[in-house]
N, C-alpha and C. Protein backbone atom coordinates (compact mmCIF):
# COMPACT_ATOMS: atom_id res chain seq x y z
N UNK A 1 0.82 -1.18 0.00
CA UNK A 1 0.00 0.00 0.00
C UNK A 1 0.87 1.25 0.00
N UNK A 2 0.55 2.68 -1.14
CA UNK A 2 1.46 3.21 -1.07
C UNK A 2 0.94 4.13 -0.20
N UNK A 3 -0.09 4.92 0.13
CA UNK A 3 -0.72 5.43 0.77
C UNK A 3 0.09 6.26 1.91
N UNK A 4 0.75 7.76 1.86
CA UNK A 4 1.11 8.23 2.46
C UNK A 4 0.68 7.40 3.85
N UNK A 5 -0.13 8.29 4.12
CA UNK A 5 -0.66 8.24 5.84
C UNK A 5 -2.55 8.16 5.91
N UNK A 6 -2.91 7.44 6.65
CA UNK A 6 -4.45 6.92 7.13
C UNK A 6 -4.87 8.67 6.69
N UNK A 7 -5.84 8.60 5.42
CA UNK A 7 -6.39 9.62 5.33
C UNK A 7 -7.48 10.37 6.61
N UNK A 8 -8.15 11.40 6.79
CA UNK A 8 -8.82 11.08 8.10
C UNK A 8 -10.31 11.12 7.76
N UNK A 9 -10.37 10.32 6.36
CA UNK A 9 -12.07 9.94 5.89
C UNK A 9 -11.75 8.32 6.24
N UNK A 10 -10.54 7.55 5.75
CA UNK A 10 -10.36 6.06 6.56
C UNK A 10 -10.55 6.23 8.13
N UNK A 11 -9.79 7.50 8.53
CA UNK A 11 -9.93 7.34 9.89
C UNK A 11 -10.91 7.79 10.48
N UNK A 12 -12.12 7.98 10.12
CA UNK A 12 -13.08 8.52 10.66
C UNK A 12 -14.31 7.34 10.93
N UNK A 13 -14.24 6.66 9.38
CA UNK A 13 -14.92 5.25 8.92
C UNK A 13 -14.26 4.14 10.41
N UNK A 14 -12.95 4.40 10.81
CA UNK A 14 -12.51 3.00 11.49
C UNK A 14 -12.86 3.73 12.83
N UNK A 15 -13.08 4.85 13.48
CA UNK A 15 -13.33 5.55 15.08
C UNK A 15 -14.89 5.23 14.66
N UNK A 16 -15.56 5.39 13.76
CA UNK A 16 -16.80 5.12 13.47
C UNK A 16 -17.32 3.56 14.08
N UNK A 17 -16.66 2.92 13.23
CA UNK A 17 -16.72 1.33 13.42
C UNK A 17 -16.51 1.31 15.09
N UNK A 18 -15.42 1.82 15.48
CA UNK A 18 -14.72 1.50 16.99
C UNK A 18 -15.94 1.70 17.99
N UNK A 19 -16.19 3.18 17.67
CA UNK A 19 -17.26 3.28 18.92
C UNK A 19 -18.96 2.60 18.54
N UNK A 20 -19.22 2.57 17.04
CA UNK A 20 -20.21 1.96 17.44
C UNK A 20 -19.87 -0.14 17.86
N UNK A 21 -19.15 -0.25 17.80
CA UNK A 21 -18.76 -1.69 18.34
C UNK A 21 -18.55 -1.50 20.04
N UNK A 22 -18.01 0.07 20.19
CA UNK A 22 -18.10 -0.28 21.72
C UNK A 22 -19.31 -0.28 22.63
N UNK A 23 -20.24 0.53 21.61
CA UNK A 23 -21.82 0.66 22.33
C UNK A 23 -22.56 -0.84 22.04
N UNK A 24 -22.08 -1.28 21.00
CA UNK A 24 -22.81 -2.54 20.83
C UNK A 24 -22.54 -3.61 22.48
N UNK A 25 -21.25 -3.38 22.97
CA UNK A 25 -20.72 -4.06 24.13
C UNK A 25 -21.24 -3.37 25.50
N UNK A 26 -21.64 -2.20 25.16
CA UNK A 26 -22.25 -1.26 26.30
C UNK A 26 -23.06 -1.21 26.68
N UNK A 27 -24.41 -1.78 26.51
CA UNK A 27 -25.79 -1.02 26.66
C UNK A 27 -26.49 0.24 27.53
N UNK A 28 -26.91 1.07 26.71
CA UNK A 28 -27.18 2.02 27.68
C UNK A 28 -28.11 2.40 28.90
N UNK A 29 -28.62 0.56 29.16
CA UNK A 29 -28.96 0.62 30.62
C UNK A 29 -27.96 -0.62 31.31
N UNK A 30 -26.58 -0.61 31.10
CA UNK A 30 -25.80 -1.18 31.90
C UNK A 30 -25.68 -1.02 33.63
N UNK A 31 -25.96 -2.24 34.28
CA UNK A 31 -26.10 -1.99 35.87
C UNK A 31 -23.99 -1.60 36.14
N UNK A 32 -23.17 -1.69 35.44
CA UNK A 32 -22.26 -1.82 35.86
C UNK A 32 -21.69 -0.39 36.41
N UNK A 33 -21.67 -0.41 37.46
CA UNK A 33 -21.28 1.51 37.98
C UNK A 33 -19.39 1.15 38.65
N UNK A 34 -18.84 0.37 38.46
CA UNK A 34 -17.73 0.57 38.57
C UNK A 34 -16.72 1.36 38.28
N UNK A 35 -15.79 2.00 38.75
CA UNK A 35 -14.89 2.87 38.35
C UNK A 35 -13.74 1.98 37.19
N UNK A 36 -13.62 2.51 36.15
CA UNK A 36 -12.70 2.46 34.98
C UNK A 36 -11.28 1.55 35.71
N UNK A 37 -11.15 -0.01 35.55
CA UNK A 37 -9.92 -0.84 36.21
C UNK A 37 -8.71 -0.03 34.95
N UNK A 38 -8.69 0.14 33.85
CA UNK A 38 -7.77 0.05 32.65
C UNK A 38 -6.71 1.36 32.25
N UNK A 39 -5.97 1.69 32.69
CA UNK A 39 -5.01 2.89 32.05
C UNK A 39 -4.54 3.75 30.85
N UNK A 40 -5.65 3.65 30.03
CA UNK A 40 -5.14 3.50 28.74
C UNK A 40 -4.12 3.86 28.25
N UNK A 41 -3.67 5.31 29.17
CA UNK A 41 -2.74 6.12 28.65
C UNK A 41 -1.28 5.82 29.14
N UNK A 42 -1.20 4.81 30.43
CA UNK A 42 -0.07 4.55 30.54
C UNK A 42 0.01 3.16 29.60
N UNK A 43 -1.13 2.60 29.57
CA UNK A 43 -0.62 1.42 28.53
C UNK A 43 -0.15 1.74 27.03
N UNK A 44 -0.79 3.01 26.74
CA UNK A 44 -0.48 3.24 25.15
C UNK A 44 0.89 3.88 25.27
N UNK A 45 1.22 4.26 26.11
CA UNK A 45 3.24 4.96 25.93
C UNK A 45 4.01 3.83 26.09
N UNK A 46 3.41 2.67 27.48
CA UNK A 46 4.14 1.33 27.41
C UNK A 46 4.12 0.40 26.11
N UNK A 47 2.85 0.61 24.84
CA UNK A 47 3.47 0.08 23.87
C UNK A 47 3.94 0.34 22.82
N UNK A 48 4.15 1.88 22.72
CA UNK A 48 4.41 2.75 21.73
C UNK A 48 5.81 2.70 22.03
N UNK A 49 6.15 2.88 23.34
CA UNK A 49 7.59 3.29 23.40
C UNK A 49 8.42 1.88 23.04
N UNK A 50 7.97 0.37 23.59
CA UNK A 50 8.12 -0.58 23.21
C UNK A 50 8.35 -0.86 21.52
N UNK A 51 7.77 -0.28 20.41
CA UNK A 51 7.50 -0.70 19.34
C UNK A 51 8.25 0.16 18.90
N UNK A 52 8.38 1.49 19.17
CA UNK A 52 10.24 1.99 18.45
C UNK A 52 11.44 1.52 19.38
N UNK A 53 11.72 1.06 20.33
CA UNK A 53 12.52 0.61 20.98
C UNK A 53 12.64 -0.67 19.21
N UNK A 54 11.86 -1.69 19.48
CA UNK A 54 12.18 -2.67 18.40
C UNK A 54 12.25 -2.06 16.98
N UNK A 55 11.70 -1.14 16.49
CA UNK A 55 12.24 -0.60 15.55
C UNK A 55 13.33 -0.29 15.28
N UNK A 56 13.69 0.72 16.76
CA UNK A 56 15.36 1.13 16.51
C UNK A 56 16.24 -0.21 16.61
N UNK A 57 15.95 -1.01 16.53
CA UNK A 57 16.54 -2.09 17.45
C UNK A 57 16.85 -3.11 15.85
N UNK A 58 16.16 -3.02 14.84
CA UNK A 58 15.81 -4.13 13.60
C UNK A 58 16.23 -3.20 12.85
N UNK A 59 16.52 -1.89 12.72
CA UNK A 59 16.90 -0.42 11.81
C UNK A 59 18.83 -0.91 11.96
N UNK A 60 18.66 -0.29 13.17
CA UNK A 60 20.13 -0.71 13.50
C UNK A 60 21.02 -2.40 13.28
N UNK A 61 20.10 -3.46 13.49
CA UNK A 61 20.40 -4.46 12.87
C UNK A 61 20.66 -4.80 11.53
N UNK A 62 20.06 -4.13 10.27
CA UNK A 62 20.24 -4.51 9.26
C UNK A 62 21.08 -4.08 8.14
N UNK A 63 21.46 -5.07 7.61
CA UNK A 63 22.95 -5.10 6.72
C UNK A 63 22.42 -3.38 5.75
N UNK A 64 23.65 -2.38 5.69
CA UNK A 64 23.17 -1.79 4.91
C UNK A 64 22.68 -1.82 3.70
N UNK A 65 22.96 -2.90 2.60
CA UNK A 65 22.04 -3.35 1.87
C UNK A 65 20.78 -3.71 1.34
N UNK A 66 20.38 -3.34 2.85
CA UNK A 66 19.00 -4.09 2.66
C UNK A 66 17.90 -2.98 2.96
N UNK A 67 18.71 -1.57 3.76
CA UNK A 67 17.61 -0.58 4.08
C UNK A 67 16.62 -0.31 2.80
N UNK A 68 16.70 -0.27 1.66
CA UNK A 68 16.07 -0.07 0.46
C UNK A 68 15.34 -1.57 -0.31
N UNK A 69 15.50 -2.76 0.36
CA UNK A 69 14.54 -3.90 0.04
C UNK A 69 13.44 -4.06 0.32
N UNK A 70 12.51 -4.28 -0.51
CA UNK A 70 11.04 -4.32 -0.54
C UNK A 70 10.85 -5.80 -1.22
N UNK A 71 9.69 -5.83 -0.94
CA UNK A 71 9.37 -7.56 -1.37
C UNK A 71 8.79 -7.11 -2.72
N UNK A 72 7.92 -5.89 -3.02
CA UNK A 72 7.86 -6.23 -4.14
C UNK A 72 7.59 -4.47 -4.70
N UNK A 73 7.75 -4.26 -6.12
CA UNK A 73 7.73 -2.80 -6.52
C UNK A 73 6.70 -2.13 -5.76
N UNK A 74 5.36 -2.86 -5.87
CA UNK A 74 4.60 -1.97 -5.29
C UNK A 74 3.97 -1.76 -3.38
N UNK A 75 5.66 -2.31 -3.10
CA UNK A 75 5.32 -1.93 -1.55
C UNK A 75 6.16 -1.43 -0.92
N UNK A 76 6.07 -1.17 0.07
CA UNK A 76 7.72 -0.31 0.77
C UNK A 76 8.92 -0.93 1.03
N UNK A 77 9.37 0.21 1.00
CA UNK A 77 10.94 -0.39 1.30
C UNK A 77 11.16 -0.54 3.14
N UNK A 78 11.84 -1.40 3.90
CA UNK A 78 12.05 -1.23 5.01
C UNK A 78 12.33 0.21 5.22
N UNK A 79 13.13 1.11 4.90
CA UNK A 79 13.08 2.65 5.10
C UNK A 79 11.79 3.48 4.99
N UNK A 80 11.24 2.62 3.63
CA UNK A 80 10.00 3.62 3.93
C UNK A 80 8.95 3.49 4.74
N UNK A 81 9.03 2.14 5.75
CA UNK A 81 8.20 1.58 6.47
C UNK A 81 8.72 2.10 8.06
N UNK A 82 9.53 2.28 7.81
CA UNK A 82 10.08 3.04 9.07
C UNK A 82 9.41 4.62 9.48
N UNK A 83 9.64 4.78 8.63
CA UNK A 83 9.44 6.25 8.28
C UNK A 83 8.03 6.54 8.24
N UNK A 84 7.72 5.92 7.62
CA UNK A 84 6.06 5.54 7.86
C UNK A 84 5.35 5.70 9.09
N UNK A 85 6.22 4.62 9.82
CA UNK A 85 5.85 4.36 11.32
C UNK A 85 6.52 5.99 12.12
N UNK A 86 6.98 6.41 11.84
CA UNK A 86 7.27 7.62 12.52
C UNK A 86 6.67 8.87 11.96
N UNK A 87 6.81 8.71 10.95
CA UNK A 87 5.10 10.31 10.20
C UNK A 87 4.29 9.83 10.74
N UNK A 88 3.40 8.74 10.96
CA UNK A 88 2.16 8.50 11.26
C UNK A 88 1.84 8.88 12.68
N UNK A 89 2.69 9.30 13.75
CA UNK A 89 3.36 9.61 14.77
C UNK A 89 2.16 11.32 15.51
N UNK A 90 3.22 11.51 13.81
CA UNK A 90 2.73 13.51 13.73
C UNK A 90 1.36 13.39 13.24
N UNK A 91 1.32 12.43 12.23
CA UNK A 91 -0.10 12.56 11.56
C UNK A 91 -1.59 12.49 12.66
N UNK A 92 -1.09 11.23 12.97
CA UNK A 92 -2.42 10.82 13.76
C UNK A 92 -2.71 12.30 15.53
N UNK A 93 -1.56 12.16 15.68
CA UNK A 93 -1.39 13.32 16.78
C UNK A 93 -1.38 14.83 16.20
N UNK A 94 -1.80 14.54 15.24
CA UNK A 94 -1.68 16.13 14.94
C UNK A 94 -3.18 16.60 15.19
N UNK A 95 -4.52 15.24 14.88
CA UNK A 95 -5.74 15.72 14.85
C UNK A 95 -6.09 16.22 16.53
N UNK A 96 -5.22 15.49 17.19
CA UNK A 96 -5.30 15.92 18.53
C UNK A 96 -4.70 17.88 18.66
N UNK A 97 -4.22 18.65 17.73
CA UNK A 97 -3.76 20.06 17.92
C UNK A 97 -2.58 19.83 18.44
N UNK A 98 -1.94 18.36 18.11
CA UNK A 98 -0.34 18.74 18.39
C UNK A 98 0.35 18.93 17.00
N UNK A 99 1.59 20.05 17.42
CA UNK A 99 2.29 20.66 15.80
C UNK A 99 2.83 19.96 15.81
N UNK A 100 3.23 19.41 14.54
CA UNK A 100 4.27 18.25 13.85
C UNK A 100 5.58 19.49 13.74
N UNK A 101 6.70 18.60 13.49
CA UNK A 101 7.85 19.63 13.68
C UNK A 101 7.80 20.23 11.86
N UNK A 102 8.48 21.45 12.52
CA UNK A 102 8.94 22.65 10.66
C UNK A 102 9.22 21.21 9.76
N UNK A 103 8.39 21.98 8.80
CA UNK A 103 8.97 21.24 7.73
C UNK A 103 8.37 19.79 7.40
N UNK A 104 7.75 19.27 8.04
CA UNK A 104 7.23 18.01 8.20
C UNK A 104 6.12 18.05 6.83
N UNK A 105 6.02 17.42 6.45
CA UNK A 105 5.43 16.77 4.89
C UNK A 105 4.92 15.53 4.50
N UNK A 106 3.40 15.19 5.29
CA UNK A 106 3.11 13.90 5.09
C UNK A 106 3.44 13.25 3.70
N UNK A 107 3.28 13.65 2.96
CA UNK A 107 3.01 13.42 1.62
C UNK A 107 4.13 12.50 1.36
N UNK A 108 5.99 12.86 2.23
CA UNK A 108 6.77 12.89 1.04
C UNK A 108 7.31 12.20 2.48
N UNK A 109 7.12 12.11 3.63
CA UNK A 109 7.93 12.06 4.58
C UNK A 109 8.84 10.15 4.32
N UNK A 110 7.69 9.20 4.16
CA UNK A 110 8.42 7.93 3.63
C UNK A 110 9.17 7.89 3.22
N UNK A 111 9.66 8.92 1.87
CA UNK A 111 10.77 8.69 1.07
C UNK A 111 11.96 9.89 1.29
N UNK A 112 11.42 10.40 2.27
CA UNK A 112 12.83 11.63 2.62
C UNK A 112 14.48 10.99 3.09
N UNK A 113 14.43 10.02 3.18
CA UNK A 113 15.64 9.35 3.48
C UNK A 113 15.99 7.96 3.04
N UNK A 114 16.99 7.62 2.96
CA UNK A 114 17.33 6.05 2.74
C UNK A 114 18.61 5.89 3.89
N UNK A 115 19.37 7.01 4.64
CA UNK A 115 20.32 6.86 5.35
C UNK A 115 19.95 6.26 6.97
N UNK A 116 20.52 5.14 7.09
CA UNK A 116 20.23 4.62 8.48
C UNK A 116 20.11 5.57 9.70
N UNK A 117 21.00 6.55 10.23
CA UNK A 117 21.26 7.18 11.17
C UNK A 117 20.21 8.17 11.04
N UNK A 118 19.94 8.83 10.18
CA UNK A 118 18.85 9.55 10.29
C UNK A 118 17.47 8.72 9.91
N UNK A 119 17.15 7.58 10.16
CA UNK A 119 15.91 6.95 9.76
C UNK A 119 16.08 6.74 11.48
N UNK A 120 17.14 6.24 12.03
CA UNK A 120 17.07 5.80 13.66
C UNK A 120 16.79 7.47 14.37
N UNK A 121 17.12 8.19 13.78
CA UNK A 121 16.63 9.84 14.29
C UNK A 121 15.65 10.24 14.18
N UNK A 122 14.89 10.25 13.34
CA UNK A 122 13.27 10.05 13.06
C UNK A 122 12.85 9.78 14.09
N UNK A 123 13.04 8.13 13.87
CA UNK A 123 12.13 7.22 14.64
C UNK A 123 12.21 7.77 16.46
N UNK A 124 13.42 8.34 16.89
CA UNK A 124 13.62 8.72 18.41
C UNK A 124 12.90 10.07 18.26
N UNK A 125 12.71 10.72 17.50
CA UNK A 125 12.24 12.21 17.62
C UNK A 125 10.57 11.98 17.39
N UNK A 126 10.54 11.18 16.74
CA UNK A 126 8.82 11.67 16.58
C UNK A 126 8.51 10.38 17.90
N UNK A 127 8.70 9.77 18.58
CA UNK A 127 8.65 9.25 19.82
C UNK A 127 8.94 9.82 20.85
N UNK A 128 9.36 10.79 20.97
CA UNK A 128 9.74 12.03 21.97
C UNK A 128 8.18 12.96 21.66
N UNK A 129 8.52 13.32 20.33
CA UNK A 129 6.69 13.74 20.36
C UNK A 129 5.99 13.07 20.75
N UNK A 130 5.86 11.97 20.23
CA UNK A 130 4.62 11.10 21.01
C UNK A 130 4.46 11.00 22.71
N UNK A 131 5.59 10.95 23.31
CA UNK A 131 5.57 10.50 24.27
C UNK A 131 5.04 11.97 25.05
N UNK A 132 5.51 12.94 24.68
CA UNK A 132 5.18 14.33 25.09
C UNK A 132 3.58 14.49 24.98
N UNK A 133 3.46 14.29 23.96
CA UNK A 133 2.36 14.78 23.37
C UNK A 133 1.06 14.01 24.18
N UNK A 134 1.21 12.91 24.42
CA UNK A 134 0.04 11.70 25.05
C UNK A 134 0.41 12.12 26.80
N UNK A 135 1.60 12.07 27.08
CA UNK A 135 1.89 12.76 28.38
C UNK A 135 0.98 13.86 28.91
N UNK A 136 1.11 14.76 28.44
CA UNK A 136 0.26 15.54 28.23
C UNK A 136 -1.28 15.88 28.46
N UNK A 137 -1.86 15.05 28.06
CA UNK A 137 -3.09 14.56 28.18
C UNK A 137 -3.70 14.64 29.42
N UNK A 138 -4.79 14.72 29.68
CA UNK A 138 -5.42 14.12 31.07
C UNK A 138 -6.17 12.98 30.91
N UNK A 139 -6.51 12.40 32.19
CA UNK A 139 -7.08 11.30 31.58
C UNK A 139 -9.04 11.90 31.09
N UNK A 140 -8.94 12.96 31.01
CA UNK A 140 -10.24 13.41 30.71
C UNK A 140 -10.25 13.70 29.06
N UNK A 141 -8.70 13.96 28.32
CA UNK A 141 -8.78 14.03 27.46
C UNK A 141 -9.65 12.87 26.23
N UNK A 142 -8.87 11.48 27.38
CA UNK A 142 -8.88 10.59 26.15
C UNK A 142 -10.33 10.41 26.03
N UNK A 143 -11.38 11.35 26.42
CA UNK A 143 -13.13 11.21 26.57
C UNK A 143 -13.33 11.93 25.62
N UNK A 144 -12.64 12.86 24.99
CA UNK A 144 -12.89 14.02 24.84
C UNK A 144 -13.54 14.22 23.42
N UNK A 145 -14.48 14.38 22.50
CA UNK A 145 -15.19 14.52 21.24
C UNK A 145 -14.26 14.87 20.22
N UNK A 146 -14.23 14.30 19.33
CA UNK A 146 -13.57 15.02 17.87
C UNK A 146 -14.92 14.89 16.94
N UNK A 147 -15.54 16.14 16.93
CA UNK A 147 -16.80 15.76 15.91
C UNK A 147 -16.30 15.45 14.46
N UNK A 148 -15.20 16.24 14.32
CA UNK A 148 -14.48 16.13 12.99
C UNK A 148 -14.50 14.66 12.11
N UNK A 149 -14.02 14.34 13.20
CA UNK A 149 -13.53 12.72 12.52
C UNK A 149 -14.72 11.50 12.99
N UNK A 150 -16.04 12.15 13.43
CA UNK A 150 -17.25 11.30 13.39
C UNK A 150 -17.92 11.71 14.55
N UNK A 151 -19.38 11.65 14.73
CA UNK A 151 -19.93 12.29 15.91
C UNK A 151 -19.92 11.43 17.12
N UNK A 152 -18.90 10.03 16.97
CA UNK A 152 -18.90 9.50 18.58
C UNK A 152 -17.66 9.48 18.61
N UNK A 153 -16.63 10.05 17.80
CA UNK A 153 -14.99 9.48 18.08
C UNK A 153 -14.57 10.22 19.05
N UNK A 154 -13.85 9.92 19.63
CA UNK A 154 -13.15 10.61 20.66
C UNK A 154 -11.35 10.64 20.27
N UNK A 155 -10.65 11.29 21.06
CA UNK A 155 -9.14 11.40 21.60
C UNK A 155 -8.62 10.08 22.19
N UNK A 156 -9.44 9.36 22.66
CA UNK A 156 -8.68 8.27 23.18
C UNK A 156 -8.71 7.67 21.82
N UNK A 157 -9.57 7.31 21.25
CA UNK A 157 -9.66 6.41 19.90
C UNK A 157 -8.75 6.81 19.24
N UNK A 158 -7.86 7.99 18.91
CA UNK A 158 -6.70 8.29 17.93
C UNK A 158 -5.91 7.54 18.78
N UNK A 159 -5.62 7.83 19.73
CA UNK A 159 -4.21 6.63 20.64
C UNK A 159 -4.88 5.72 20.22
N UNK A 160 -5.29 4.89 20.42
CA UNK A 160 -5.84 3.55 20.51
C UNK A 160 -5.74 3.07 18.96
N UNK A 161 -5.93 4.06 17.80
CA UNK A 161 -5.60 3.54 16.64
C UNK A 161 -3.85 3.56 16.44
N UNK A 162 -3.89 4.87 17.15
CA UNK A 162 -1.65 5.00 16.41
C UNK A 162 -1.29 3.78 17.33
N UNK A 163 -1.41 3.01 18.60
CA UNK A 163 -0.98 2.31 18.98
C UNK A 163 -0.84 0.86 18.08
N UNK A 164 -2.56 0.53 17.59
CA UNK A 164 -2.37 -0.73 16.65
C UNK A 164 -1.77 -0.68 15.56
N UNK A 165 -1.74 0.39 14.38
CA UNK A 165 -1.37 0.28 13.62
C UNK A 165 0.74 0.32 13.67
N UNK A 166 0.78 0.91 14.83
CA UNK A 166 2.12 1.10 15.41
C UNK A 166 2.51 -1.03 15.12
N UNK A 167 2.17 -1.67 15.37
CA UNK A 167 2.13 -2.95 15.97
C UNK A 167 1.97 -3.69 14.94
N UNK A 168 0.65 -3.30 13.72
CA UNK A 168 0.63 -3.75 12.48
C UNK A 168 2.15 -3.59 11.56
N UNK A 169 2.73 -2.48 11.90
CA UNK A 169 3.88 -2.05 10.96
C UNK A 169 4.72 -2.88 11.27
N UNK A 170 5.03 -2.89 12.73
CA UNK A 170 6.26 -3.85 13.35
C UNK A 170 5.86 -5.53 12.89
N UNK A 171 5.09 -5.66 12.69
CA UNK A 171 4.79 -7.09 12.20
C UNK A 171 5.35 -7.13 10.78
N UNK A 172 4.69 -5.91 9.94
CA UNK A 172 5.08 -5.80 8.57
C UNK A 172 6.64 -6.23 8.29
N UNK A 173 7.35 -5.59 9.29
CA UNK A 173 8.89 -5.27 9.38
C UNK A 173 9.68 -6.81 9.93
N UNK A 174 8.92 -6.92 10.97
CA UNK A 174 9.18 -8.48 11.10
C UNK A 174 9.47 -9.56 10.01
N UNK A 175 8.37 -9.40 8.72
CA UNK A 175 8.03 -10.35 8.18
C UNK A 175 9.04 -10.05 7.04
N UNK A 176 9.24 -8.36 7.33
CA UNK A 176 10.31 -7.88 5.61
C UNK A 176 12.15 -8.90 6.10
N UNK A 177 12.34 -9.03 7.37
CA UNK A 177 13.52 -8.72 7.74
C UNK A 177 13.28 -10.86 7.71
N UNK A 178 12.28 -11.67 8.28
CA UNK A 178 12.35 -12.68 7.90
C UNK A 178 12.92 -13.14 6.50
N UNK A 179 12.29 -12.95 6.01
CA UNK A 179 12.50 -12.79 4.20
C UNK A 179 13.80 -12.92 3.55
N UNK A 180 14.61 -11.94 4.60
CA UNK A 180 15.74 -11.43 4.32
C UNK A 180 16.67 -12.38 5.63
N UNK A 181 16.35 -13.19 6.06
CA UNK A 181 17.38 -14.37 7.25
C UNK A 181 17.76 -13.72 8.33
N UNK A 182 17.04 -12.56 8.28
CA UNK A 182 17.45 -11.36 9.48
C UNK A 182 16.43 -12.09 10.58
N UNK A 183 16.82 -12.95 11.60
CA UNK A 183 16.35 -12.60 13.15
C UNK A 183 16.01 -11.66 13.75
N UNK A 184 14.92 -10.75 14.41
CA UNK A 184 15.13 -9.52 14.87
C UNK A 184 15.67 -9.89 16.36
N UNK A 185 16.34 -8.68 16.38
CA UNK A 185 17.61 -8.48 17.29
C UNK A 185 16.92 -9.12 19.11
N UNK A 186 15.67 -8.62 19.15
CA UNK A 186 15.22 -8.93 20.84
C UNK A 186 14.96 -10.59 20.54
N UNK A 187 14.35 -11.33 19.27
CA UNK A 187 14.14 -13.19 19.50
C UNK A 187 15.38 -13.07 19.55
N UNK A 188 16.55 -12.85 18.77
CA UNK A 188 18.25 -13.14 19.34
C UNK A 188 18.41 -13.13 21.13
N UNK A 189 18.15 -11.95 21.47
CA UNK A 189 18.48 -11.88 23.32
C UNK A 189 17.80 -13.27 23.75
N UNK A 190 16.21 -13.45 23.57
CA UNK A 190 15.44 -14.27 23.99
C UNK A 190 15.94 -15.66 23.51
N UNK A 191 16.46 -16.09 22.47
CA UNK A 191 17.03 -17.34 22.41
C UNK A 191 18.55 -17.85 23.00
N UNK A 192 19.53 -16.38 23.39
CA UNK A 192 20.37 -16.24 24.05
C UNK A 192 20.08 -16.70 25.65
N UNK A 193 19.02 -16.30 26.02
CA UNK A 193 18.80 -16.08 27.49
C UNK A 193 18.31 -17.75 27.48
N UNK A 194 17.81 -17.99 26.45
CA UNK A 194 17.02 -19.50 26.52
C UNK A 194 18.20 -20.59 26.66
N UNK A 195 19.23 -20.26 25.80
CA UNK A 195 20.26 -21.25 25.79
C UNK A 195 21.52 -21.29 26.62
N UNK A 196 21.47 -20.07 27.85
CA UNK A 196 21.95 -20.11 28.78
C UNK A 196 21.45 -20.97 29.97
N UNK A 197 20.31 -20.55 30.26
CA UNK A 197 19.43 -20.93 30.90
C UNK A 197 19.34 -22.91 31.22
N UNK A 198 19.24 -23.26 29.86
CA UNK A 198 19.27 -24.55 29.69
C UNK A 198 20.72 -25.56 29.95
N UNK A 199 21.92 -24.02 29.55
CA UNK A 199 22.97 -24.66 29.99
C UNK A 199 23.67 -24.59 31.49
N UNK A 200 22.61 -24.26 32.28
CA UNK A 200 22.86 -23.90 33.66
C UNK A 200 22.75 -25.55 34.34
């Protein structure tokens, strides 16, 4: 898919879908008066920050040869999937009224680089936004209406989407770097730790 970034008529159609699936689970004479068990907002930085951690982590792993391999013409290159994953960052947080940094250019941002060190710079900077930016927040925000993007979506539902699709990409990347005999770097620790372990 070449598709810059989740237009926000897709993203309006999928907060659409979200909340009416959550009312379908809700009813609006639910006896349940419990206070909210779930965090969302510390869980969504615990897996955001997690999923460029492994990004930077499979960026920095791979042979320079390969930053520009794609499985096929009409899909991305590991660089541009990176990059991807880090515009989508500004994009999706931007509907929230956070500024994406000077200069920022959904359009073009995928293909602004092929150089490793600045694709691993990206990826730490627009995660510094993110992390700022959701920080930020109260937890009253993530309630909070975006009529824009559909008359039940809310602020939490943009986290809640940049988080999955955050997760969809890393899978993508997983599967590019399989392809290519590349292990990603954390199953290496984890089969390290496994074969110590066993030799204890």
């Amino acid at each position: 898919m070449k598709t810059p970034f989740l237009s926000s008529i897709c993203l309006a159609c999928a907060l659409g879908a979200s909340a009416v699936a959550m009312q379908a689970q809700t009813p609006a004479n639910s006896t349940d008066s419990t206070a909210p068990s779930y965090d969302m907002k510390a869980q969504a930085l615990l897996d955001l920050e997690a999923v460029n951690k492994k990004c930077v982590d499979l960026a920095q792993a791979l042979p320079a040869d390969k930053i520009t391999w794609r499985p096929s013409p009409d899909t991305r290159s590991f660089a541009e999937v990176f990059l991807h994953v880090a515009g989508e960052r500004y994009g999706f947080l931007g509907m929230l009224g956070a500024t994406p940094p000077a200069g920022f250019k959904a359009g073009e941002y995928d293909k602004s680089t092929t150089d490793r060190d600045r694709i691993v710079e990206a990826l730490n900077q627009s995660w510094d936004f993110t992390s700022k930016t959701i920080n930020g927040m109260s937890n009253a925000d993530f309630a909070k209406l975006l009529p824009k993007l559909g008359p039940q979506a809310n602020e939490g539902d943009v986290v809640y989407l940049l988080v999955a699709d955050a997760h969809e990409h890393l899978g993508q990347l997983v599967a590019y770097a399989r392809q290519n005999g590349i292990v990603p770097p954390w199953t290496v620790e984890r089969q390290k730790k496994k074969a110590a372990a066993a030799g204890k």
